[in-house]
C-alpha atoms as a PDB file:
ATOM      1  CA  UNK A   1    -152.078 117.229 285.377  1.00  0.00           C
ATOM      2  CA  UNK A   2    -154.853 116.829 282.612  1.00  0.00           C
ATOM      3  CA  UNK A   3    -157.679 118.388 283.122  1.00  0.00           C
ATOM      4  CA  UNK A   4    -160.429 118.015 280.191  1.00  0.00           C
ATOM      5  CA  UNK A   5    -163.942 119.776 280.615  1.00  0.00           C
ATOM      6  CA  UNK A   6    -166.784 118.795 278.925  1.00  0.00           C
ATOM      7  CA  UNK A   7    -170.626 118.481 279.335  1.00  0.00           C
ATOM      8  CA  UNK A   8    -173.779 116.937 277.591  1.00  0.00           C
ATOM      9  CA  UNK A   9    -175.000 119.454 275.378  1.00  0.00           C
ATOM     10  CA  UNK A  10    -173.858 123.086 274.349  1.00  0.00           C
ATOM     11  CA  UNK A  11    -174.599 126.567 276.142  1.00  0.00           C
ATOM     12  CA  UNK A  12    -173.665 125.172 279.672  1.00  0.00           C
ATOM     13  CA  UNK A  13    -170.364 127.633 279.744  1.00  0.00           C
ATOM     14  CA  UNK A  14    -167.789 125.026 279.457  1.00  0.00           C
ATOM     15  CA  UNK A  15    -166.037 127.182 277.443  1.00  0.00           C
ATOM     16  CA  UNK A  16    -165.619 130.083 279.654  1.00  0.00           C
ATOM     17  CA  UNK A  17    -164.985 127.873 282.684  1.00  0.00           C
ATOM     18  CA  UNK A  18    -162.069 126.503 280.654  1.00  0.00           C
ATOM     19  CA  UNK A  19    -160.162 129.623 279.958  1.00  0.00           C
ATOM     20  CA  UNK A  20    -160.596 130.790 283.440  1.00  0.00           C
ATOM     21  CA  UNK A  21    -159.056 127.714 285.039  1.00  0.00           C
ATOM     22  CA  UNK A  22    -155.928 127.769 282.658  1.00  0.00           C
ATOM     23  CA  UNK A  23    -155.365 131.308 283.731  1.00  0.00           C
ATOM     24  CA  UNK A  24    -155.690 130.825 286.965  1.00  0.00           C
ATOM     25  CA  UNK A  25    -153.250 127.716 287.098  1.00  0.00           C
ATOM     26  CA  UNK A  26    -151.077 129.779 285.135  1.00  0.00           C
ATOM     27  CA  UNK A  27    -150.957 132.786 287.220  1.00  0.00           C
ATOM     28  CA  UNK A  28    -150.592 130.560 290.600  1.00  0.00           C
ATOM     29  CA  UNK A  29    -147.516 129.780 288.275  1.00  0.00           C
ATOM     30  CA  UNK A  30    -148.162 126.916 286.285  1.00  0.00           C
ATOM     31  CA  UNK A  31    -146.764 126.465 283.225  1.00  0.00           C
ATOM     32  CA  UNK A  32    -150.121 126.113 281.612  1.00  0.00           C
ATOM     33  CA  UNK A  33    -151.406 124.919 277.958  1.00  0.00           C
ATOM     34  CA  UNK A  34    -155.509 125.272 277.345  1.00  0.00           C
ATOM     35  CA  UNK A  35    -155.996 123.425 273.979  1.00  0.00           C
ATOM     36  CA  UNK A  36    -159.362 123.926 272.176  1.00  0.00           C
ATOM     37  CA  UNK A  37    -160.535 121.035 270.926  1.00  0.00           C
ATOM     38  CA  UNK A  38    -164.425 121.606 270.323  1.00  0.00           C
ATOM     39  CA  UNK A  39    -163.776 121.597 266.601  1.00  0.00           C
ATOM     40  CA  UNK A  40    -167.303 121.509 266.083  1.00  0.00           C
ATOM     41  CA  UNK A  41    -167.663 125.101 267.088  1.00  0.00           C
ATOM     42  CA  UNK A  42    -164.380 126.907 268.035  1.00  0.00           C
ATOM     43  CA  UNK A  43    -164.023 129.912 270.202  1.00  0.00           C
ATOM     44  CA  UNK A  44    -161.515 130.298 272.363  1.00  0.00           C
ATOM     45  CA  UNK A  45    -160.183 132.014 269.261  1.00  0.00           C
ATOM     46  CA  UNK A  46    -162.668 135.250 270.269  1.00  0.00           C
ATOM     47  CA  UNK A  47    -162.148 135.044 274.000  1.00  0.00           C
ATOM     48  CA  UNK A  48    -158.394 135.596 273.501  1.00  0.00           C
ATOM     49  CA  UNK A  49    -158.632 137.335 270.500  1.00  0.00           C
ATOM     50  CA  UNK A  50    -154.852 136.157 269.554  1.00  0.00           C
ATOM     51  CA  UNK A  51    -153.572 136.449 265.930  1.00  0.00           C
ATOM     52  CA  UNK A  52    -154.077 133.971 263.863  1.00  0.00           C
ATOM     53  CA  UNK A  53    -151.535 130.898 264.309  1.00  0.00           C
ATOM     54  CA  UNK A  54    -149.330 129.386 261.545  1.00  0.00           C
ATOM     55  CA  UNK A  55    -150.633 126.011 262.262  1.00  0.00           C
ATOM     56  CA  UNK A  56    -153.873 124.617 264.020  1.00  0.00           C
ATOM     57  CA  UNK A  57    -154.283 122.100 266.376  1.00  0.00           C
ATOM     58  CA  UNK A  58    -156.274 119.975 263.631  1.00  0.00           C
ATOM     59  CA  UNK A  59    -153.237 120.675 261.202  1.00  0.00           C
ATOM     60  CA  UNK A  60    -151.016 119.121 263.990  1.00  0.00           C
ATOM     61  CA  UNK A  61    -153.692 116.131 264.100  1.00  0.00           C
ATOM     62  CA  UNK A  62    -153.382 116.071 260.726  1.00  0.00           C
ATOM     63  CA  UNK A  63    -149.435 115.482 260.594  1.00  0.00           C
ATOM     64  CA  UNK A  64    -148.908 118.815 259.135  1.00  0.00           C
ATOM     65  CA  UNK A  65    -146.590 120.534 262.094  1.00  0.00           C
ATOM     66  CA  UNK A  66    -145.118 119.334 265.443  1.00  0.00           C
ATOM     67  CA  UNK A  67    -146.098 120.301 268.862  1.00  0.00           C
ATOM     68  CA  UNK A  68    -143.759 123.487 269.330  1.00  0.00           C
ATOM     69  CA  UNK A  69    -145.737 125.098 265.890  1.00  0.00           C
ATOM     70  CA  UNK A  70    -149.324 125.118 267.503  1.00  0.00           C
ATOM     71  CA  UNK A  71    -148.415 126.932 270.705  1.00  0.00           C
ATOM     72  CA  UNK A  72    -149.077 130.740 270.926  1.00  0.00           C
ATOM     73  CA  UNK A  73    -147.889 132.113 273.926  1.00  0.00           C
ATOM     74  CA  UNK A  74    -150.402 134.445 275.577  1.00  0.00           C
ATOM     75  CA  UNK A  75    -149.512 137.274 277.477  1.00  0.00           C
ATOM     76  CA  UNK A  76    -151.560 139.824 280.086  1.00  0.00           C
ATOM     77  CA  UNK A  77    -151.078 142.136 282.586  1.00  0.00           C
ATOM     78  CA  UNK A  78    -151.438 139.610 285.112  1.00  0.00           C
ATOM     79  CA  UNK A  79    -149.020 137.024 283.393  1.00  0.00           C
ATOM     80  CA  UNK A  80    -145.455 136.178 283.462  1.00  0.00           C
ATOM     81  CA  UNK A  81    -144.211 135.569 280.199  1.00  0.00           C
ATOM     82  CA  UNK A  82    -144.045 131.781 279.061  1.00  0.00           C
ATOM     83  CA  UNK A  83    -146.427 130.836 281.685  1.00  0.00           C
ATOM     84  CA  UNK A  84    -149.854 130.560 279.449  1.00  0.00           C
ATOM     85  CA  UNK A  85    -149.954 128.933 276.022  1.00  0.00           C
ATOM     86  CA  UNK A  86    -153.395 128.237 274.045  1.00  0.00           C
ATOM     87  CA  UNK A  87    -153.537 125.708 270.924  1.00  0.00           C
ATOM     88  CA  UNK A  88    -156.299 126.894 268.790  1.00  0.00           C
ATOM     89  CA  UNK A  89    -158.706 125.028 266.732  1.00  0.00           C
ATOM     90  CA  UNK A  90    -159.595 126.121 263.194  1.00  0.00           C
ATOM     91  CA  UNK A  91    -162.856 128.543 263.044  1.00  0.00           C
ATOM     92  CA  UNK A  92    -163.335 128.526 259.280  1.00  0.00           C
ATOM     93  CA  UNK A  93    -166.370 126.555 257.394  1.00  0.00           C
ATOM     94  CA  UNK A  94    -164.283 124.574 255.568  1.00  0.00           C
ATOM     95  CA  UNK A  95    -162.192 123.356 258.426  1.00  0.00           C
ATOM     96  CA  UNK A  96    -165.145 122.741 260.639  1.00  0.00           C
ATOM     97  CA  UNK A  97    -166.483 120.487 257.863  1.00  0.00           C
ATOM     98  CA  UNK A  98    -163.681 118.938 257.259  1.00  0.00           C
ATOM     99  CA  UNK A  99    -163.623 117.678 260.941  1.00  0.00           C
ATOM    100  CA  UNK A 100    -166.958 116.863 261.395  1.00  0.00           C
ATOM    101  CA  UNK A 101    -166.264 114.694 258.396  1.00  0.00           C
ATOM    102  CA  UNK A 102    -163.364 112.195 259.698  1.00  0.00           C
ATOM    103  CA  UNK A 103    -164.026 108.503 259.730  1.00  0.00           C
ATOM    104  CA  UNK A 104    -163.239 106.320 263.053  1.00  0.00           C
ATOM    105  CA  UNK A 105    -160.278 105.349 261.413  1.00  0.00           C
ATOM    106  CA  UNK A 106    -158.773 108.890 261.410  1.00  0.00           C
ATOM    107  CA  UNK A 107    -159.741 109.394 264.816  1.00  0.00           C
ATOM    108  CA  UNK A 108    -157.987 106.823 266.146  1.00  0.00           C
ATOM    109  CA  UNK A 109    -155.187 108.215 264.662  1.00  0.00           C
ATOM    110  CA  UNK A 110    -156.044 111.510 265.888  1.00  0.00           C
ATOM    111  CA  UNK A 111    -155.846 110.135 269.218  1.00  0.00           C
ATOM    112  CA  UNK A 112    -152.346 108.674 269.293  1.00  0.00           C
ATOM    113  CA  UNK A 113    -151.515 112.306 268.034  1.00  0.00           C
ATOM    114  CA  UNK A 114    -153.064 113.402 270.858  1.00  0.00           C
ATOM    115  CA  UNK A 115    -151.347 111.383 273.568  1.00  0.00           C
ATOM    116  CA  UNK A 116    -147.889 111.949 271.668  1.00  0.00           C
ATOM    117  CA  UNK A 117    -148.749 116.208 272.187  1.00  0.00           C
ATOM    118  CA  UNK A 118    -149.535 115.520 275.728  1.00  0.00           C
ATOM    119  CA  UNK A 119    -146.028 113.209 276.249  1.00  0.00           C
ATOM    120  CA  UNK A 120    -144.453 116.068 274.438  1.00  0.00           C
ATOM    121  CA  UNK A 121    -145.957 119.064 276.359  1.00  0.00           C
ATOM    122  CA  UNK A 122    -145.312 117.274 279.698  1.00  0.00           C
ATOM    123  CA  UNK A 123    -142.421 115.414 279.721  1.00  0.00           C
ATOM    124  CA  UNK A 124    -140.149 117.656 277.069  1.00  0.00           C
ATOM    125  CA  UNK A 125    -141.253 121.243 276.496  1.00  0.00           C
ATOM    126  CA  UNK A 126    -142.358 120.876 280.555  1.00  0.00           C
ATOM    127  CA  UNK A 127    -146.146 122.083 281.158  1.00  0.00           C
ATOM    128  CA  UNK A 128    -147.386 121.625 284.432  1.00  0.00           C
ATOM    129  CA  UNK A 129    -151.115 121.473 283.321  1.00  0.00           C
ATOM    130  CA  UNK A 130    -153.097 120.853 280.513  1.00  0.00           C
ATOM    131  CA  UNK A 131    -156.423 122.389 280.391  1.00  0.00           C
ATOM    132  CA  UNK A 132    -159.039 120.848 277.058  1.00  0.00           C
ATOM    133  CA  UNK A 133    -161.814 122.224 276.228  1.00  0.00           C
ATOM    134  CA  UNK A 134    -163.795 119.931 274.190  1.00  0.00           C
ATOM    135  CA  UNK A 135    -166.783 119.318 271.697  1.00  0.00           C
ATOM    136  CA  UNK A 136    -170.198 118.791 274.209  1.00  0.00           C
ATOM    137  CA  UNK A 137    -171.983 115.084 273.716  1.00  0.00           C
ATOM    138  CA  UNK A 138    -170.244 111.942 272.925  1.00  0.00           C
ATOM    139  CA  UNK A 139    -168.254 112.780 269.705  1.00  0.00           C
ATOM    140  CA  UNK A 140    -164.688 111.576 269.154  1.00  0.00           C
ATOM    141  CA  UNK A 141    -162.868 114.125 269.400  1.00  0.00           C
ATOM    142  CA  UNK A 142    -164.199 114.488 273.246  1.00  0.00           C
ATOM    143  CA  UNK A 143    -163.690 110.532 274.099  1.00  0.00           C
ATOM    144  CA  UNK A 144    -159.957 111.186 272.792  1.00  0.00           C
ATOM    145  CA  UNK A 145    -159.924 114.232 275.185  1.00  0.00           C
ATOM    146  CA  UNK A 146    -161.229 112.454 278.065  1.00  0.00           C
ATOM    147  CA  UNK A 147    -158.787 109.204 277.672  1.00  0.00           C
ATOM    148  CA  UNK A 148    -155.665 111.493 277.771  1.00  0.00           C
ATOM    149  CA  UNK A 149    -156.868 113.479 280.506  1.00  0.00           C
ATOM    150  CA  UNK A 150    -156.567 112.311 284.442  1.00  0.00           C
ATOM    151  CA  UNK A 151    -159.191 114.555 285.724  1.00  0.00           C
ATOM    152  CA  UNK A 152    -162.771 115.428 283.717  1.00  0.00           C
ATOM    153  CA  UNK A 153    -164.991 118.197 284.932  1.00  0.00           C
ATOM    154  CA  UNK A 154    -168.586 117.934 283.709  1.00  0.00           C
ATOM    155  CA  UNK A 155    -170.470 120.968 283.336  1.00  0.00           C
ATOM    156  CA  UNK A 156    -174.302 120.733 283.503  1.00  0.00           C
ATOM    157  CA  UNK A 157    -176.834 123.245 284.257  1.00  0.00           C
ATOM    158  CA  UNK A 158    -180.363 122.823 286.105  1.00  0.00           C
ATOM    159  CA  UNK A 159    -182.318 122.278 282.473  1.00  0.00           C
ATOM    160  CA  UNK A 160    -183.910 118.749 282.807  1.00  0.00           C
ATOM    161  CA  UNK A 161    -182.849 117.722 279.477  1.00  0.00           C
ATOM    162  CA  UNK A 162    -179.469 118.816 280.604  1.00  0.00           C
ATOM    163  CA  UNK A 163    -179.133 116.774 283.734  1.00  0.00           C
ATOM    164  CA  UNK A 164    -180.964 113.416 282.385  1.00  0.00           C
ATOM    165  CA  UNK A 165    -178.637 113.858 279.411  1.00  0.00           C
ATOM    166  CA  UNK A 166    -175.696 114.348 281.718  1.00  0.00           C
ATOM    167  CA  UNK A 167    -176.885 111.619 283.780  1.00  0.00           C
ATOM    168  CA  UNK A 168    -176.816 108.966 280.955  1.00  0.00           C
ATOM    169  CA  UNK A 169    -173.705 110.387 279.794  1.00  0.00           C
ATOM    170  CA  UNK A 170    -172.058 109.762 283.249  1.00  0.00           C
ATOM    171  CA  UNK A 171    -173.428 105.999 283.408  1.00  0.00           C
ATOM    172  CA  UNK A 172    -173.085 105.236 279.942  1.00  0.00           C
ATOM    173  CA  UNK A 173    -169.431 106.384 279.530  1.00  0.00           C
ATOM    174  CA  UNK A 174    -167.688 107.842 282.219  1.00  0.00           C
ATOM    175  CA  UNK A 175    -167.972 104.432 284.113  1.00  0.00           C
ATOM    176  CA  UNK A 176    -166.343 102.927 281.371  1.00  0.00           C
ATOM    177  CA  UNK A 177    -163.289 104.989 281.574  1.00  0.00           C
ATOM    178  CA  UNK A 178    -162.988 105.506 285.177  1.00  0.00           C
ATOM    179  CA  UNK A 179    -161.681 109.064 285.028  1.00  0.00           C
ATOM    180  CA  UNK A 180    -161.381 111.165 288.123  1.00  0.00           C
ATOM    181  CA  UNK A 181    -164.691 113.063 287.436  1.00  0.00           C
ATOM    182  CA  UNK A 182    -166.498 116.138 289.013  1.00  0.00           C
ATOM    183  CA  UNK A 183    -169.764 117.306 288.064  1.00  0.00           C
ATOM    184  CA  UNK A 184    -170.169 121.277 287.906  1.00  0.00           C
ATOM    185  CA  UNK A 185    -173.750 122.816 287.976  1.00  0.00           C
ATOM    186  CA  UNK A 186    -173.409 126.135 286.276  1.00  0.00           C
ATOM    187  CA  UNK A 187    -175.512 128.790 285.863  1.00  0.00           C
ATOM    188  CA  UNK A 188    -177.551 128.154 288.840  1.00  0.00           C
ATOM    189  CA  UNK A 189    -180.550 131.407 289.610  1.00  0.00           C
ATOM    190  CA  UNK A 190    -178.496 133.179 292.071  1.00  0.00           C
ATOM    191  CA  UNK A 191    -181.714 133.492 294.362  1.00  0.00           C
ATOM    192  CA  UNK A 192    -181.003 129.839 294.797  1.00  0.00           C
ATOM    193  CA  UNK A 193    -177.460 130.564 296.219  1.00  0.00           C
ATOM    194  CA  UNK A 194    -178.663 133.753 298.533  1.00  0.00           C
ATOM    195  CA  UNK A 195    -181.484 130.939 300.060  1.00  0.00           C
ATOM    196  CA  UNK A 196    -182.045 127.999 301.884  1.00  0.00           C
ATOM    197  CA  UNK A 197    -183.007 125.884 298.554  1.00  0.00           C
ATOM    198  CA  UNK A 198    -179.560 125.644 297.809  1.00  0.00           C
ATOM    199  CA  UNK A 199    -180.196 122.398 299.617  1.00  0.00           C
ATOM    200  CA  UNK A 200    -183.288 121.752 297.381  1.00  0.00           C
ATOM    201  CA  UNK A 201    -180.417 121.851 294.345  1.00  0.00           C
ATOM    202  CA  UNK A 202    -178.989 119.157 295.379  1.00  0.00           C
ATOM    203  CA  UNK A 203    -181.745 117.064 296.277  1.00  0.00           C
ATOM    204  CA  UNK A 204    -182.730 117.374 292.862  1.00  0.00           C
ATOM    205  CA  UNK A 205    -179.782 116.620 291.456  1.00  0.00           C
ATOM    206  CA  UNK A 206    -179.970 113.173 293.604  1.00  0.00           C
ATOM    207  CA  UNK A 207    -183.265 112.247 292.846  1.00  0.00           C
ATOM    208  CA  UNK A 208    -181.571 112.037 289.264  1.00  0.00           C
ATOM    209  CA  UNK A 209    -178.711 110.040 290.693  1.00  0.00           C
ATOM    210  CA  UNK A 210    -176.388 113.177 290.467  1.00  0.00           C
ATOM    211  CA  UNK A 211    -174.289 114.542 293.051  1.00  0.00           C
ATOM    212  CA  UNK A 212    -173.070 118.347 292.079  1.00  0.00           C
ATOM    213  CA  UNK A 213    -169.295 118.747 293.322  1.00  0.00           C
ATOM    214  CA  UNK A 214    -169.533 122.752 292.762  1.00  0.00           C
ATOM    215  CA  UNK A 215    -172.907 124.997 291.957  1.00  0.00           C
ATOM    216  CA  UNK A 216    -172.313 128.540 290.174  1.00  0.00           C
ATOM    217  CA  UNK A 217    -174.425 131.022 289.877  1.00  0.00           C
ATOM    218  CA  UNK A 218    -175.459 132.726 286.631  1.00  0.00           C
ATOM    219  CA  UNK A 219    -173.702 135.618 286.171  1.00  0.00           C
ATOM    220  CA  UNK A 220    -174.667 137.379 283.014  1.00  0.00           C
ATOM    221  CA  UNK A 221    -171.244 139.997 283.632  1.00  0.00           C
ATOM    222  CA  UNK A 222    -168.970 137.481 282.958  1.00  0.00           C
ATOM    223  CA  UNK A 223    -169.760 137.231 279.545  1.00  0.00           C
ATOM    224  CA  UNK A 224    -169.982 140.861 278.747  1.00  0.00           C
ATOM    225  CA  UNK A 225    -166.938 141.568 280.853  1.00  0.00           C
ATOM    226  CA  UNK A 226    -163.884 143.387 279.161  1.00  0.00           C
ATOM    227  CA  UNK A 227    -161.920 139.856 279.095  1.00  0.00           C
ATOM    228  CA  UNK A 228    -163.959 137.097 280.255  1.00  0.00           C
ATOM    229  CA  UNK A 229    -160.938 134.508 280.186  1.00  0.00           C
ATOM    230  CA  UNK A 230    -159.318 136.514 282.824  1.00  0.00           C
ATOM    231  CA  UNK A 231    -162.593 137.251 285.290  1.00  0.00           C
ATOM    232  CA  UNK A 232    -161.558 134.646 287.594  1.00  0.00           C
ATOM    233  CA  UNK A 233    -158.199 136.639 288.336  1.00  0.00           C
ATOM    234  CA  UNK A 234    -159.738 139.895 287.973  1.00  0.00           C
ATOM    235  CA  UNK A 235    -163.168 139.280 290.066  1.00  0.00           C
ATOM    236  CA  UNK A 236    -161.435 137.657 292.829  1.00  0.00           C
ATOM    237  CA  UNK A 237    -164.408 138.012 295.056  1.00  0.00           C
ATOM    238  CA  UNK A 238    -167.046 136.812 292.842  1.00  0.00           C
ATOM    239  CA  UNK A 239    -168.996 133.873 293.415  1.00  0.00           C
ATOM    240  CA  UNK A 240    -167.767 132.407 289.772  1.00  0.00           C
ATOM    241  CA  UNK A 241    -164.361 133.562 290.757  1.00  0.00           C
ATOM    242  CA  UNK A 242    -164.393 132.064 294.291  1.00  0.00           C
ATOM    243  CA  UNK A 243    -165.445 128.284 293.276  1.00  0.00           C
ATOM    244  CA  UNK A 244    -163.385 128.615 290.253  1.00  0.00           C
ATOM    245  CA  UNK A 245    -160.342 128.975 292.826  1.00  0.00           C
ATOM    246  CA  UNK A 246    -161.755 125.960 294.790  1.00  0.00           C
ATOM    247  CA  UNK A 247    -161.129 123.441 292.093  1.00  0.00           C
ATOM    248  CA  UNK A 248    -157.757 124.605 291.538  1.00  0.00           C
ATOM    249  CA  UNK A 249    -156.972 123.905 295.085  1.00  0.00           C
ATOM    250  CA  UNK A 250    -158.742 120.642 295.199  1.00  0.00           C
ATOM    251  CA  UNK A 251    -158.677 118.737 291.431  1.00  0.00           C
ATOM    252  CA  UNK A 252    -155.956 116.894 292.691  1.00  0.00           C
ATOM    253  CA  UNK A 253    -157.731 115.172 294.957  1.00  0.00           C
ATOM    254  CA  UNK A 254    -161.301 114.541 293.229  1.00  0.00           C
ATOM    255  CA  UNK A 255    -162.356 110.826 293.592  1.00  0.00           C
ATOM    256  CA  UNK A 256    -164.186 108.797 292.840  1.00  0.00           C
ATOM    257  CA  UNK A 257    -165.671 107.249 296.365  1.00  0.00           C
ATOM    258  CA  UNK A 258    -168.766 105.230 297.949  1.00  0.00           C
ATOM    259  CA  UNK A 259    -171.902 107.160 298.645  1.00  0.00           C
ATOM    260  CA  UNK A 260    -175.683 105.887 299.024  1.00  0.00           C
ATOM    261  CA  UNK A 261    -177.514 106.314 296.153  1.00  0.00           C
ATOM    262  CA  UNK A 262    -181.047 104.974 294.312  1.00  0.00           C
ATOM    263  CA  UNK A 263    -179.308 103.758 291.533  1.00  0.00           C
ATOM    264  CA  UNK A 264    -176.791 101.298 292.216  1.00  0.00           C
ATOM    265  CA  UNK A 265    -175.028 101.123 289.007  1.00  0.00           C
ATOM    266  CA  UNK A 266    -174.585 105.077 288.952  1.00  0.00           C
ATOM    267  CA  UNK A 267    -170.821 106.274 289.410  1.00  0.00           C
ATOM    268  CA  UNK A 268    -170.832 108.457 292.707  1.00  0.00           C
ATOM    269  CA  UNK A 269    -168.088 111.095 293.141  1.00  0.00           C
ATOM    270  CA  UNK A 270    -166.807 113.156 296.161  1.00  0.00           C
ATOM    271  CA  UNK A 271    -169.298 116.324 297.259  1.00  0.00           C
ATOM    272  CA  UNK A 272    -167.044 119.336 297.909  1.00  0.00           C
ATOM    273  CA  UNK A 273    -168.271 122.474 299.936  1.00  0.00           C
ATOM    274  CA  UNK A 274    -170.313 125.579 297.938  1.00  0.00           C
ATOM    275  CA  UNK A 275    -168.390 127.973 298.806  1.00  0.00           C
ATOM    276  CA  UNK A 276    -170.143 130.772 301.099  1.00  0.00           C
END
């Protein structure tokens, strides 16, 4: 499975949402690969503060290397060995310019590379899941990610410019593709969680033409936690921690499926349970 998570603009927590589902599919045992692929601003480079690789996952775009080259095993505590690999993207200046520079040309490119890693990962060097983080917005390198994955997760948070943006995003594009799609409202006031107007969330979120699959809570600990890619396995009761666990269990069987709404030519996708 290829899960690639991704939202409308930057600061939503994509990122860290990310790196806590790969390790949890890797410690439910999962042979588990989380590729970075927001090139325009890398770092899952700080959150798991590996050395620094050989090769890139924009050298192996590039043609420089081959799949096996990019992978750097990560291991924990709460790991077996050889079940969590990340592929890192370059954090320099000059490499973020560099990609922010390619033409569509290259990109295309870049995304037959990109299927060919995910045939390779899956089908020789045998990963179970794929986790890609990508660039927010509608930028190449994030339509590549979301054409090899089978499942997209959306983050959005409650910021109007946010969910119109998100909105758009899901009409103008998703549609298109008809990917397996959840929407994720993150960082959600937890009064809002501990009340009745949880309810009023979602209304919201429909008078937008949005229905919200899972609602988290901001949770300024995570963050500021000793390891913030492993919260999720470490903060088992936590509200992040518990809904996190939920769409583990249940990406499988996200669909898309029929539901009344005010704007017909919205896509509509299946509303699963906050978790109490």
């Amino acid at each position: 499975m290829i899960v690639v998570i991704h939202s409308y603009k930057g600061g939503t927590g994509k990122t860290l949402i990310s790196a806590n589902l790969a390790t949890l599919f890797a410690i439910k045992g999962n042979k588990t690969c989380l590729l970075d692929m927001d090139f325009r601003a890398p770092s899952l480079n700080s959150l798991f503060k590996t050395d620094q690789p050989k090769y890139w996952l924009n050298d192996y775009l590039n043609g420089a290397c081959e799949p096996e080259e990019i992978l750097q095993n990560y291991c924990s505590e709460e790991l077996d060995k050889e079940r969590l690999f990340v592929c890192l993207a370059n954090l320099s200046t000059e490499a973020i310019r560099e990609m922010t520079s390619k033409n569509r040309k290259w990109e295309m490119q870049a995304l037959s590379k990109l299927l060919s890693l995910k045939d390779s990962l899956v089908n020789r060097l045998g990963f179970d899941t794929l986790v890609i983080d990508t660039s927010p917005g509608i930028q190449y390198s994030s339509l590549n990610a979301i054409v090899a994955a089978d499942i997209a997760l959306v983050v959005t948070t409650l910021e109007t410019s946010d969910l119109e943006g998100t909105k758009r995003m899901l009409h103008d594009l998703y549609q298109n593709f008809e990917k397996k799609t959840a929407v994720i409202v993150n960082k959600v006031p937890f009064d809002l969680l501990q009340s009745q107007r949880t309810e009023k969330v979602q209304t919201d979120l429909a008078q937008l033409g949005l229905v919200s699959n899972e609602v988290i809570a901001c949770s300024c600990d995570i963050p500021l936690s000793e390891n913030p890619c492993f919260f999720a396995c470490r903060k088992r009761h936590h509200q992040f921690s518990r809904t996190l666990e939920k769409i583990v269990r249940e990406l499988p069987s996200v669909k898309r499926n029929d539901c009344s709404s005010t704007d017909p030519d919205m896509p509509c996708f299946s509303l699963l349970t906050v978790p109490k």
